[in-house]
Structure formats: C-alpha cells, structure tokens
C-alpha atoms as a PDB file:
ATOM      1  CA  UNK A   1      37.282 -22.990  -7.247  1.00  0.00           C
ATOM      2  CA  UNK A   2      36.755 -19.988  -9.287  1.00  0.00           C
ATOM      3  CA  UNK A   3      35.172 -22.014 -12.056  1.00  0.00           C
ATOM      4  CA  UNK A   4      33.144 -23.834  -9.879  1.00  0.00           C
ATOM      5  CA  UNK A   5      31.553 -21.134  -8.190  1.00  0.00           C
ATOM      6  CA  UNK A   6      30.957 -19.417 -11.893  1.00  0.00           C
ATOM      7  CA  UNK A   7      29.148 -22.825 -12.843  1.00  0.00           C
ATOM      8  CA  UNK A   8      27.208 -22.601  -9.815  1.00  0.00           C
ATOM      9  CA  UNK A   9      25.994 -18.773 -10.051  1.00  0.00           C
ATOM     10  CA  UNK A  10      25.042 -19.606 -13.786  1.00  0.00           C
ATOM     11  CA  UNK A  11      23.196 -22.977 -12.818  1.00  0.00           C
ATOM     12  CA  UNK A  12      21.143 -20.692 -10.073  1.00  0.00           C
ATOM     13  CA  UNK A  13      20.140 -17.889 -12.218  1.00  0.00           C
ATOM     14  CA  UNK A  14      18.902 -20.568 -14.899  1.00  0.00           C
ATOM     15  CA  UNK A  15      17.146 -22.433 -12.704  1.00  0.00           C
ATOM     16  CA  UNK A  16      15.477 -19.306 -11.351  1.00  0.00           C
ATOM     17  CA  UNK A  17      14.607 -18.586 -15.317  1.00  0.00           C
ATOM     18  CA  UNK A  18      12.742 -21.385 -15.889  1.00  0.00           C
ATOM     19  CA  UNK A  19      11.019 -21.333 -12.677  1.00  0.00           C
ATOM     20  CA  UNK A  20       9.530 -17.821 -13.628  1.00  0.00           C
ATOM     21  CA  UNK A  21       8.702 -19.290 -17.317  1.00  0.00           C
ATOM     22  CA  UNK A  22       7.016 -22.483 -15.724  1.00  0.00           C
ATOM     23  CA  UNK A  23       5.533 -21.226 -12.270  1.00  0.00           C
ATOM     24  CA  UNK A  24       2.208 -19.104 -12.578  1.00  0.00           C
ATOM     25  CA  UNK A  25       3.052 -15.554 -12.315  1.00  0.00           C
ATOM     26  CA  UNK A  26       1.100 -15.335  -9.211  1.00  0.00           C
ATOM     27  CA  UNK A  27       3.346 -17.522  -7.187  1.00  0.00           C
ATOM     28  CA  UNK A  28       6.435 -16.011  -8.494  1.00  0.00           C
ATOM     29  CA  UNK A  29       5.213 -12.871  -7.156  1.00  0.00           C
ATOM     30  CA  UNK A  30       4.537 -14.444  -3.657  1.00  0.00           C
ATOM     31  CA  UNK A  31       7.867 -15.758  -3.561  1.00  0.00           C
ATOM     32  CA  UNK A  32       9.259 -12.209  -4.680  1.00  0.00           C
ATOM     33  CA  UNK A  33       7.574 -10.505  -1.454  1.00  0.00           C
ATOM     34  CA  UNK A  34       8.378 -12.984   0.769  1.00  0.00           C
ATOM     35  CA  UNK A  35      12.152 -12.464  -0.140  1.00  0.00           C
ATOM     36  CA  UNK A  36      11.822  -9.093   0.089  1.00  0.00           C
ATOM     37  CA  UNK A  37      10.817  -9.249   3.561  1.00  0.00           C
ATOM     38  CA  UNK A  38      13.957  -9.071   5.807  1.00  0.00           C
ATOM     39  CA  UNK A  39      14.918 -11.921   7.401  1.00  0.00           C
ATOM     40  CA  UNK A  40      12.779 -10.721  11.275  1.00  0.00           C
ATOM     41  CA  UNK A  41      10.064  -9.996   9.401  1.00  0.00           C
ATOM     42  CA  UNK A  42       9.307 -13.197   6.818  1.00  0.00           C
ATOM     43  CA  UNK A  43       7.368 -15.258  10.069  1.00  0.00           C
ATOM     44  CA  UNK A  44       5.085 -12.721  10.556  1.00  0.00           C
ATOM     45  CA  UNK A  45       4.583 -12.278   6.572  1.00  0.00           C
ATOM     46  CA  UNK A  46       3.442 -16.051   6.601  1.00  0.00           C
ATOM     47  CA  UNK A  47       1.087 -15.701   9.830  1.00  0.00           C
ATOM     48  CA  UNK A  48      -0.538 -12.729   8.117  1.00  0.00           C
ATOM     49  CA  UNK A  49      -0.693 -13.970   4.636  1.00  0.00           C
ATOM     50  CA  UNK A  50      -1.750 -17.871   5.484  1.00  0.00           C
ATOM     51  CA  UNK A  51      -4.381 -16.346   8.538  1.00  0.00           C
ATOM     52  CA  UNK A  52      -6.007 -14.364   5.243  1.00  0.00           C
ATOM     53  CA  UNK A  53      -5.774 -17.259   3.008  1.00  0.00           C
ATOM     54  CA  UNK A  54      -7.594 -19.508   5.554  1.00  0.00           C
ATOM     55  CA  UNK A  55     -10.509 -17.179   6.565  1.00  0.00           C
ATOM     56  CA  UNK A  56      -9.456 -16.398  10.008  1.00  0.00           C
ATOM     57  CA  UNK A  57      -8.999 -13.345   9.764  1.00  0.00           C
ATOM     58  CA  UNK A  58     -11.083 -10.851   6.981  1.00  0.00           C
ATOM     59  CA  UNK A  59      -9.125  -7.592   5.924  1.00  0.00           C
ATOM     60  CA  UNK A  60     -12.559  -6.646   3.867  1.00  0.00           C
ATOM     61  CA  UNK A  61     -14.553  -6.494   6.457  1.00  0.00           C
ATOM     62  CA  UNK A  62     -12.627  -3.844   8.927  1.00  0.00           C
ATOM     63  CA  UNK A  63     -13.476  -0.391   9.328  1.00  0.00           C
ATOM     64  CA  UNK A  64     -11.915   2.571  10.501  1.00  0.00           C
ATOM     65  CA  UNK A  65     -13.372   3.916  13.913  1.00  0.00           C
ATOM     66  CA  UNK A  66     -15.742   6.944  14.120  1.00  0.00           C
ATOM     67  CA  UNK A  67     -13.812   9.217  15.592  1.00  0.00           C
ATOM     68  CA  UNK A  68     -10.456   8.660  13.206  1.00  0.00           C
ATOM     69  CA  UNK A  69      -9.608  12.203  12.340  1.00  0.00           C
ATOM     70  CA  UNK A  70      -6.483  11.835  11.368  1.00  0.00           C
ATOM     71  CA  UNK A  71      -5.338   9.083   8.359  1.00  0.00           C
ATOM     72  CA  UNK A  72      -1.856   8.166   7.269  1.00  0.00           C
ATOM     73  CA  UNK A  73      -1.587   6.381   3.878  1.00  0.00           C
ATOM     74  CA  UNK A  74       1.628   4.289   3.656  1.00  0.00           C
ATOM     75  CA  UNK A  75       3.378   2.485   1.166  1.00  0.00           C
ATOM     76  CA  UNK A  76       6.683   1.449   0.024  1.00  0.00           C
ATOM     77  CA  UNK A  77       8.339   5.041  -1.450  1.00  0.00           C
ATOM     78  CA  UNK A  78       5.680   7.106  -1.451  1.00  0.00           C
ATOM     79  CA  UNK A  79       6.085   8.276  -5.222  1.00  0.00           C
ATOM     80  CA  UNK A  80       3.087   6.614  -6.612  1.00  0.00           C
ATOM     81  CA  UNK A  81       0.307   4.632  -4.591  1.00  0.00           C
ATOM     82  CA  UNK A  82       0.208   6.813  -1.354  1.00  0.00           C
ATOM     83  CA  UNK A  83       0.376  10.595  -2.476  1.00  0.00           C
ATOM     84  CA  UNK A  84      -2.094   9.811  -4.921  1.00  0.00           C
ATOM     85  CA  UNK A  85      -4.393   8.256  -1.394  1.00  0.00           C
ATOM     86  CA  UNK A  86      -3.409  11.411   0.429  1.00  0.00           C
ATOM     87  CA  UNK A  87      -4.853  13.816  -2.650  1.00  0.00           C
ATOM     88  CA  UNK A  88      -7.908  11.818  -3.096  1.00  0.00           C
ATOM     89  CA  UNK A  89      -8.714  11.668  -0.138  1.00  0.00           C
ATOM     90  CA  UNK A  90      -7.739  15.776   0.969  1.00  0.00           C
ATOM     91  CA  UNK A  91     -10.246  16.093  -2.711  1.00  0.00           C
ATOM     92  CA  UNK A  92     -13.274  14.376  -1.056  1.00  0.00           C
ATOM     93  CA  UNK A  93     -12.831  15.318   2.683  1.00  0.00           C
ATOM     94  CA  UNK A  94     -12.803  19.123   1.658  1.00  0.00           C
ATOM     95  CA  UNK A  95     -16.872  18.364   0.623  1.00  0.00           C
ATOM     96  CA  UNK A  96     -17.478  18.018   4.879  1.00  0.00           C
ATOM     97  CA  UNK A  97     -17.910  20.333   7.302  1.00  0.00           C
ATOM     98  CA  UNK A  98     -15.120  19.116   9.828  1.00  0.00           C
ATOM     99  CA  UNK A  99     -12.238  21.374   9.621  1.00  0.00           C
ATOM    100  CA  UNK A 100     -10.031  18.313  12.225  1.00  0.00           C
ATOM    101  CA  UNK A 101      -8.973  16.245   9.744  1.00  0.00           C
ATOM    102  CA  UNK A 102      -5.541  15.512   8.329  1.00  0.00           C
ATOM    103  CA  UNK A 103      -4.264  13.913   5.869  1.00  0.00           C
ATOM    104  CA  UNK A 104      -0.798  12.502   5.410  1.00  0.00           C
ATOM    105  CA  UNK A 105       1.135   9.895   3.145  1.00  0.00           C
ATOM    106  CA  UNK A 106       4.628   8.545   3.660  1.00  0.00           C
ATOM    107  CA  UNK A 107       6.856   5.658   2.543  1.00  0.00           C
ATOM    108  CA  UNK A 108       8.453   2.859   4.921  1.00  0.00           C
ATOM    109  CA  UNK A 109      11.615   3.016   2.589  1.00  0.00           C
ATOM    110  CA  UNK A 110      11.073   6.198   1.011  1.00  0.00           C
ATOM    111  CA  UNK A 111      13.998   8.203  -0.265  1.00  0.00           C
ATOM    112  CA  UNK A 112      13.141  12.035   1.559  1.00  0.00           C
ATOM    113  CA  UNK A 113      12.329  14.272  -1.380  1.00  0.00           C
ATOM    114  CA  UNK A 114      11.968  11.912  -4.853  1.00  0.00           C
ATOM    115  CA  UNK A 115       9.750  13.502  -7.072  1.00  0.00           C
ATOM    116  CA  UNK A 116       6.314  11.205  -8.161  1.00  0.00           C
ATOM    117  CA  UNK A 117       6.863   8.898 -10.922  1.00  0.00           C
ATOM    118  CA  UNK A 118       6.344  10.041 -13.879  1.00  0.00           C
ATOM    119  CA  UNK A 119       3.749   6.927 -14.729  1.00  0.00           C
ATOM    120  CA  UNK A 120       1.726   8.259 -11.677  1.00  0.00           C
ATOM    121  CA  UNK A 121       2.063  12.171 -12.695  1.00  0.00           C
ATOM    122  CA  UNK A 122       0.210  11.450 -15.841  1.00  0.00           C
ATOM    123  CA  UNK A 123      -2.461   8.941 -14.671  1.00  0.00           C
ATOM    124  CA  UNK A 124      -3.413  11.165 -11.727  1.00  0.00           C
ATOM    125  CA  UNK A 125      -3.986  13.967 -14.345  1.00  0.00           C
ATOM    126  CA  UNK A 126      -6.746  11.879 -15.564  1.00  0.00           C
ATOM    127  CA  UNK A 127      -8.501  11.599 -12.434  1.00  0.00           C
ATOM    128  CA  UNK A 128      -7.680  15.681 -12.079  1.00  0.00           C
ATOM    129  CA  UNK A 129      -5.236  15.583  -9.663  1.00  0.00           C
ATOM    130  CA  UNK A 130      -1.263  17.249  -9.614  1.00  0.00           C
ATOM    131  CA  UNK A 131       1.434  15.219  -8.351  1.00  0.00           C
ATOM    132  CA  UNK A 132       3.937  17.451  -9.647  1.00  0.00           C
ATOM    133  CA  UNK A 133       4.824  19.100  -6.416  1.00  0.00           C
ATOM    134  CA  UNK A 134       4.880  16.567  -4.386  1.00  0.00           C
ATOM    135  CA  UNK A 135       8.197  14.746  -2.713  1.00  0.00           C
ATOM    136  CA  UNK A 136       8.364  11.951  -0.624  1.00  0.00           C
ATOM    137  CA  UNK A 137       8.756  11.682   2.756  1.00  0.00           C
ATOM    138  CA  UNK A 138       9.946   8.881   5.502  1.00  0.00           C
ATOM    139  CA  UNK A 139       8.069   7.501   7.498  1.00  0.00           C
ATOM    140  CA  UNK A 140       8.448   8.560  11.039  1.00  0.00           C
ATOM    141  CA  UNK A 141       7.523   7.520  14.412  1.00  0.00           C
ATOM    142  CA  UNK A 142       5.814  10.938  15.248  1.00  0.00           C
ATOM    143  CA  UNK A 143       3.595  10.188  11.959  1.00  0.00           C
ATOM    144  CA  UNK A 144       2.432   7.147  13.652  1.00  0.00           C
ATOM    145  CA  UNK A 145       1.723   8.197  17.079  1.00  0.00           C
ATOM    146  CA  UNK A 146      -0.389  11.557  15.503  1.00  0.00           C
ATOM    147  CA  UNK A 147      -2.051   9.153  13.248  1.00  0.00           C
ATOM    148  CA  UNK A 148      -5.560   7.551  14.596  1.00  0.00           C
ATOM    149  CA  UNK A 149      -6.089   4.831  10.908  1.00  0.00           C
ATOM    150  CA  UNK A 150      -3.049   3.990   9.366  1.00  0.00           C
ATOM    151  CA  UNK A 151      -3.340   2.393   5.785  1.00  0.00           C
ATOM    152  CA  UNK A 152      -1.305  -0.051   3.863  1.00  0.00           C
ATOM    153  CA  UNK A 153      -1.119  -0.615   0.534  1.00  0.00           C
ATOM    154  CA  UNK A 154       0.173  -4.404   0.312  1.00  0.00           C
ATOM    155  CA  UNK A 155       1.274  -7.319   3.150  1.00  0.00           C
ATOM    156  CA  UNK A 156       4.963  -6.120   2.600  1.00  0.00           C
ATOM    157  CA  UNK A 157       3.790  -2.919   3.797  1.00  0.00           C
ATOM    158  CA  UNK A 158       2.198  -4.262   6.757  1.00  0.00           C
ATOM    159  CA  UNK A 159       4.335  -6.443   8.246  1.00  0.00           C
ATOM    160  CA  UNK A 160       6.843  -3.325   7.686  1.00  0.00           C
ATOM    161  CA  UNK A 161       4.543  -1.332   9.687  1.00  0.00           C
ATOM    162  CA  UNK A 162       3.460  -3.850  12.242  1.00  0.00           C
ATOM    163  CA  UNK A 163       7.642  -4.815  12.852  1.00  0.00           C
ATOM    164  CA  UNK A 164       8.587  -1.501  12.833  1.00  0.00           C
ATOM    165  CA  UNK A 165       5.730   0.006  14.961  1.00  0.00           C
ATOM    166  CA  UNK A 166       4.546  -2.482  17.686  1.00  0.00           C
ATOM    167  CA  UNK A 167       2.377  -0.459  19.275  1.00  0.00           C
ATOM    168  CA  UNK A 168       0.362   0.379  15.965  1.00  0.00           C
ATOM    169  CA  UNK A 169      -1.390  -2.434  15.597  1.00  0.00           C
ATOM    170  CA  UNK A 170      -4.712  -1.713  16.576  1.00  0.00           C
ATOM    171  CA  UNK A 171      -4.067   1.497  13.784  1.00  0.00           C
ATOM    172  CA  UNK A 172      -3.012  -0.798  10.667  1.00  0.00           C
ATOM    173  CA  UNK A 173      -5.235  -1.113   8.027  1.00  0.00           C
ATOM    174  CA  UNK A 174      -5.414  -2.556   4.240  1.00  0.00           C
ATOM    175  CA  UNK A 175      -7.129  -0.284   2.230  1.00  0.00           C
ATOM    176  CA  UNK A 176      -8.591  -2.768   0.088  1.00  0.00           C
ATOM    177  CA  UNK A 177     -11.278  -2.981   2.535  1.00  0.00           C
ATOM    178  CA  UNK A 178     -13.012  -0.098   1.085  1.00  0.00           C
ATOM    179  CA  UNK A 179     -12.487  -1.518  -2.901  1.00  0.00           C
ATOM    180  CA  UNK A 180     -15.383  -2.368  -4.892  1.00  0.00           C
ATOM    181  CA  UNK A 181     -17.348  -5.683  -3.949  1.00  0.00           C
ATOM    182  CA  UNK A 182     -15.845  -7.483  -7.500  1.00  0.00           C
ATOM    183  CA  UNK A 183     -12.401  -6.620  -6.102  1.00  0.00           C
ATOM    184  CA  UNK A 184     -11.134  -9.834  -4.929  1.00  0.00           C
ATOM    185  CA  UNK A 185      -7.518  -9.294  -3.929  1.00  0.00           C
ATOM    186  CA  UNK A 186      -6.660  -8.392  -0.447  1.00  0.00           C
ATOM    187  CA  UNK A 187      -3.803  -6.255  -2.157  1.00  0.00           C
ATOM    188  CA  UNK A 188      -3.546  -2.987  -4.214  1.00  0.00           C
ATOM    189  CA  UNK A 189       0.178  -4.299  -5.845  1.00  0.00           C
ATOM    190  CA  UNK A 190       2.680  -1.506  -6.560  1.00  0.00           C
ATOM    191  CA  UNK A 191       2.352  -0.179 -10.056  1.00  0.00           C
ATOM    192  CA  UNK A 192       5.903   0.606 -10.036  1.00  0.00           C
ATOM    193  CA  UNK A 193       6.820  -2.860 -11.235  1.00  0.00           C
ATOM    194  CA  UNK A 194       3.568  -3.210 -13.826  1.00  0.00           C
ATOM    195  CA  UNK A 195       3.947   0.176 -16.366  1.00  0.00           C
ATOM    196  CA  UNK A 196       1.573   3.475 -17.812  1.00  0.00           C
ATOM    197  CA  UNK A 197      -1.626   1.124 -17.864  1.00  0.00           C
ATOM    198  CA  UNK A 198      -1.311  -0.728 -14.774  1.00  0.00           C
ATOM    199  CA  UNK A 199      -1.138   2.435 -12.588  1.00  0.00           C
ATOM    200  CA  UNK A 200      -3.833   3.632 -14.158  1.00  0.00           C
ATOM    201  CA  UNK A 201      -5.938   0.598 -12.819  1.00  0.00           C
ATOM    202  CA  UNK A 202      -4.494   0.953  -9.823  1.00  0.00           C
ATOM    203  CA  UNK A 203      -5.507   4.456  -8.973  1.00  0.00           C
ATOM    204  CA  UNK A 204      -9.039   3.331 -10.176  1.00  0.00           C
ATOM    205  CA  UNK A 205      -9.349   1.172  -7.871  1.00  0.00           C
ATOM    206  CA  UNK A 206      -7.571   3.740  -5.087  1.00  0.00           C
ATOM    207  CA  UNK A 207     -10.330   6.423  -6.303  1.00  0.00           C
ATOM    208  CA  UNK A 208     -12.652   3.541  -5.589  1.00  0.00           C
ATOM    209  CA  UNK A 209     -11.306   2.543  -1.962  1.00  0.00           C
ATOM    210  CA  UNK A 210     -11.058   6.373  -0.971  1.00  0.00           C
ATOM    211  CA  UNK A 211     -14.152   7.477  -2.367  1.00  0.00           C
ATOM    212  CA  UNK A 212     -15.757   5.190  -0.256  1.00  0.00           C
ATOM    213  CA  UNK A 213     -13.776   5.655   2.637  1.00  0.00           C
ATOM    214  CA  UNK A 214     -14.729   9.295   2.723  1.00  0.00           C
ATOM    215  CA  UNK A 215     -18.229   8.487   1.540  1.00  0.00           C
ATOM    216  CA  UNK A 216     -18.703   6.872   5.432  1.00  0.00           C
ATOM    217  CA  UNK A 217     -17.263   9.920   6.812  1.00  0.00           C
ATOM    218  CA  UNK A 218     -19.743  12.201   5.102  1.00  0.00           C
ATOM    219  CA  UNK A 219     -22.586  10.180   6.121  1.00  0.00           C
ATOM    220  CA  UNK A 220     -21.983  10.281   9.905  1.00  0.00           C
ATOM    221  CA  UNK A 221     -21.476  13.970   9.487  1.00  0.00           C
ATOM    222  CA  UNK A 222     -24.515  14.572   8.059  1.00  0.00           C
ATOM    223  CA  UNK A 223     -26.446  12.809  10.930  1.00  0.00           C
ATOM    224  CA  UNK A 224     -24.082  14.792  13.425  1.00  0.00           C
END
C-alpha cells in the first residue's frame, strides 16, 4: 500500500511537471488562482472571471463615486502592491485642498506587522517613496465599513473581499480601471511571485492607475 501510494504521489507531481512545461504559462497561472481560492469561494471566482471574459461585465470602465473620501487599497499581505497604493496615493492627494480624505491599505491574509519586501523597498525608492516603516496590517471589518471605494489588486482578491464582506459590494473595485489605455489585463498580478524587475513594472503601472485616480479627484476640486 505504502508503495503504491509513493508511485502515485510521484506519478502526480510529474504529471503536474509536464503540464507546466507544455501548458502556456498563462493558463497555468489561472489554474494556480483558482486553486488557491478556498473551496466556498472557487464558484464565484468563475462567475467573475468568465462574466469579464465574455464582456458582460467591464472592470475598465467603473469609477469611483464623487463623494468617495475615504479609499482602502487591498491585496493579499499587504507587503508590496497595497502600501505602495496607499503612499502614492497619500503623495498625490496632499496636492488638493480637501483635508477629508484617508487613505488606508491592508491585506486579506496579511500577517499583522511583516515588514515590506525587500523587492518593493528598493523599487519604491525609485519612484521616491519609503516603505521602510511600514508593517502590515489585517484586514478588518471596521476598515470596510469606514471605507467609501475599496480597491483590489487581482480576482483572488476580490472574490476574498466580496465572500468575506457581503455587504461591500457596491464598494469593490479593480484598480486596473484607472491603468493606461495599452494596459490590457484586468489584473495588476502580485510581484511577489515574479522578482526585482517585475515589481518594478508593477508599481509603474500602480503609479499609473493612482496617478490617475487622484488626477479625477483634483479636477472636481478645482471646479468646486
């Protein structure tokens, strides 16, 4: 029995080998996220994810509301994507006039007080902003109710959000929205599983997404 189920364990994990040397990367990744979905939350991973795919519904094209004062940028530990949204966007915000908004970042699995990668530490230099102080922090349902625009990074992060926090909906938000027009994913993927140069295109394209974000902002203040 004990050398069947050995034969069996080696048979998966080379099966699983060549699938990730024969499948396009791109689909290898899908099927990663989907796994890492728990088991409540793959359905409405699909529904989200095929209702994109189709047309049906357009991430790109929502906005936040007007009157959103307060944002919450979320993502998976808050050590490299989010922080780095939450100092941008603190950065471009202290330009208006409007001393009511706030600005916070947190991570659905986030382990309470990590210190930033070190990969986003040294790209976020480059784009003249300190991580070094900063430690993650847990999401929380009081974050959620104070927040008016809540942002995800990914679909894993927003069927997290959505399971977690039914009464959010209306709040969730990808912030790929605000990328560049030649930005054609709906996602901004987690740098922590690319290395050094991947996070720095990924905080391009968040300096991007928050610059215009905040760029809508300062035109309705202006006219205010």
């Amino acid at each position: 029995m004990d050398i069947e189920r050995t034969f069996r364990g080696r048979l998966a994990r080379s099966i699983a080998a060549t699938a990730k040397t024969l499948l396009p990367e791109v689909v290898v990744r899908e099927v990663q996220q989907y796994r890492a979905c728990g088991k409540d939350e793959r359905p409405l991973y699909l529904k989200i994810k095929i209702s994109d795919r189709l047309g049906f519904t357009n991430p790109k094209l929502s906005r936040v509301p007007e009157t959103a004062r307060a944002f919450l940028f979320v993502c998976f530990g808050n050590i490299m994507r989010s922080p780095m949204c939450e100092a941008l966007m603190n950065r471009e915000l202290a330009h208006l006039d409007d001393p009511q908004f706030t600005v916070l970042s947190a991570g659905l699995n986030a382990i309470p007080g990590r210190a930033a990668h070190p990969w986003a530490i040294t790209a976020a230099k480059e784009f003249g902003i300190s991580l070094e102080q900063h430690r993650a922090r847990l999401l929380t349902a009081e974050m959620v109710n104070q927040a008016d625009v809540i942002f995800a990074m990914d679909y894993h992060n927003q069927v997290q959000l959505l399971s977690r926090c039914v009464g959010a909906k209306k709040k969730v938000f990808l912030l790929s929205a605000y990328a560049s027009a030649d930005y054609r994913p709906l996602e901004i993927l987690d740098p922590y599983y690319m290395d050094m140069e991947g996070t720095r295109r990924c905080y391009s394209i968040l300096n991007t997404c928050i610059q215009n974000l905040a760029r809508g902002f300062s035109a309705r203040n202006r006219t205010l």
